[in-house]
Protein backbone atom coordinates (compact mmCIF):
# COMPACT_ATOMS: atom_id res chain seq x y z
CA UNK A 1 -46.65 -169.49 11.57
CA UNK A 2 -46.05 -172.00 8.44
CA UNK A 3 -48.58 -174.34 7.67
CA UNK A 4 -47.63 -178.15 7.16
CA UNK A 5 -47.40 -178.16 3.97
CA UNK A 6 -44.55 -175.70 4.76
CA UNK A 7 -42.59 -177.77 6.74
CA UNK A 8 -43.17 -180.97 4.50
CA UNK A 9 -41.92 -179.07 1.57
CA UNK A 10 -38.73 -177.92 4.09
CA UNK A 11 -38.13 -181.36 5.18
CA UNK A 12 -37.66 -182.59 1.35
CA UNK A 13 -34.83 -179.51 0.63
CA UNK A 14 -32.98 -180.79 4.05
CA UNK A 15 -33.05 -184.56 2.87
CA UNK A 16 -31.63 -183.17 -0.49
CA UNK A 17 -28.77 -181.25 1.02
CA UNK A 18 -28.23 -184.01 3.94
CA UNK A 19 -28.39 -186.57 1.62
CA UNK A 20 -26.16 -185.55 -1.36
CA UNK A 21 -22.97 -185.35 1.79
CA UNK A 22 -23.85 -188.74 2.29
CA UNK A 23 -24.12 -190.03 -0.93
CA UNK A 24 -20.92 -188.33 -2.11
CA UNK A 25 -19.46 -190.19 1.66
CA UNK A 26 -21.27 -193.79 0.19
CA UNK A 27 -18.95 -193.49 -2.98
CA UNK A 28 -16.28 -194.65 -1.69
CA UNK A 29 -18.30 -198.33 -1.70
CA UNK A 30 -18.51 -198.58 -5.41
CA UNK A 31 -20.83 -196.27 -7.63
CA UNK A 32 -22.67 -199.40 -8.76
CA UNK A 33 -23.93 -200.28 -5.32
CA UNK A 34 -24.38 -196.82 -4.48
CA UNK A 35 -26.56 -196.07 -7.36
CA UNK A 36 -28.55 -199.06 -7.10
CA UNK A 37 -29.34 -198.71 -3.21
CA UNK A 38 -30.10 -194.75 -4.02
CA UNK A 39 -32.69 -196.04 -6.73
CA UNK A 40 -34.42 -198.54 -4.79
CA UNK A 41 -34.54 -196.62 -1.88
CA UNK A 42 -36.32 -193.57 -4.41
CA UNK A 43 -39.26 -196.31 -5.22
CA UNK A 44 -39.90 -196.75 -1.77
CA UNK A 45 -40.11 -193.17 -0.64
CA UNK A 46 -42.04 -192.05 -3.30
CA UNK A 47 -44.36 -195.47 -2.64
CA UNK A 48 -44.73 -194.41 1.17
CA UNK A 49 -45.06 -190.57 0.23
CA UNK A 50 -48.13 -191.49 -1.99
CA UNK A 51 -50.02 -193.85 0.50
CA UNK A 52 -49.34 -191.50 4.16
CA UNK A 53 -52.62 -190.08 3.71
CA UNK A 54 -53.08 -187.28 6.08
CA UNK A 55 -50.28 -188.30 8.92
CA UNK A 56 -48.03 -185.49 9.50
CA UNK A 57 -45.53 -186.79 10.81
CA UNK A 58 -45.42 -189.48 8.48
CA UNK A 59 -45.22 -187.51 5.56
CA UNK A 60 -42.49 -185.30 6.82
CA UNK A 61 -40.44 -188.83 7.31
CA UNK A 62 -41.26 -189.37 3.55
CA UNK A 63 -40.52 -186.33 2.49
CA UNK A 64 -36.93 -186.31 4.03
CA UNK A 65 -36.32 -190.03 2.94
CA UNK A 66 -37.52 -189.23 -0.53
CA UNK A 67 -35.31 -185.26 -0.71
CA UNK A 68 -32.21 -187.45 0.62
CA UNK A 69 -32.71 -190.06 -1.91
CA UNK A 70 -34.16 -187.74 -5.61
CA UNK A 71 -31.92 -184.88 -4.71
CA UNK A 72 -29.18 -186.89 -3.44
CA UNK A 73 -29.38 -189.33 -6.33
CA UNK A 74 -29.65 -186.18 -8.74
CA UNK A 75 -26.22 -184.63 -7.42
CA UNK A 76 -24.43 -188.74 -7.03
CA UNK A 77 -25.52 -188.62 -11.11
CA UNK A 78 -23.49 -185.17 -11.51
CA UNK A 79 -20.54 -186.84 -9.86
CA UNK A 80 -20.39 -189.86 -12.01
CA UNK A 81 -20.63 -188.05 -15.28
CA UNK A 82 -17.04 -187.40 -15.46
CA UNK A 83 -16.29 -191.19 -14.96
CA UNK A 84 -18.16 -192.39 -18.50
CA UNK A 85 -16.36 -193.41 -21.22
């Protein structure tokens, strides 16, 4: 059986892949708002990710939040690349 660390770690690689669909979907608002919500939303994950302590199911929450949000922010970046000048 995997330990919880396990399925924390899991949880984090299914926000990534979850959340780079629905970053690429949020596009179609403006990169600019996009970008800036993705960030913001990053701090706070990563704030509630370092103060859950030893609350399982709490930091399986964080973990997703923060996979959708760093992983999904990573691949949003890729996209954009092409669009500098």
């Amino acid at each position: 059986m995997l330990g919880k660390p396990t399925w924390v770690a899991a949880m984090f690689a299914l926000g990534g892949a979850i959340g780079a669909v629905l970053l690429g979907i949020m596009m179609r608002l403006g990169h600019k708002l996009v970008v800036t919500l993705t960030y913001g939303c990053m701090a706070i994950g990563v704030y509630a990710l370092a103060v859950v302590g030893n609350q399982f199911s709490v930091a399986m929450t964080a973990s997703f939040i923060v996979g959708v949000f760093v992983i999904g922010g990573q691949y949003l970046l890729y996209g954009l690349s092409p669009l500098s000048d």
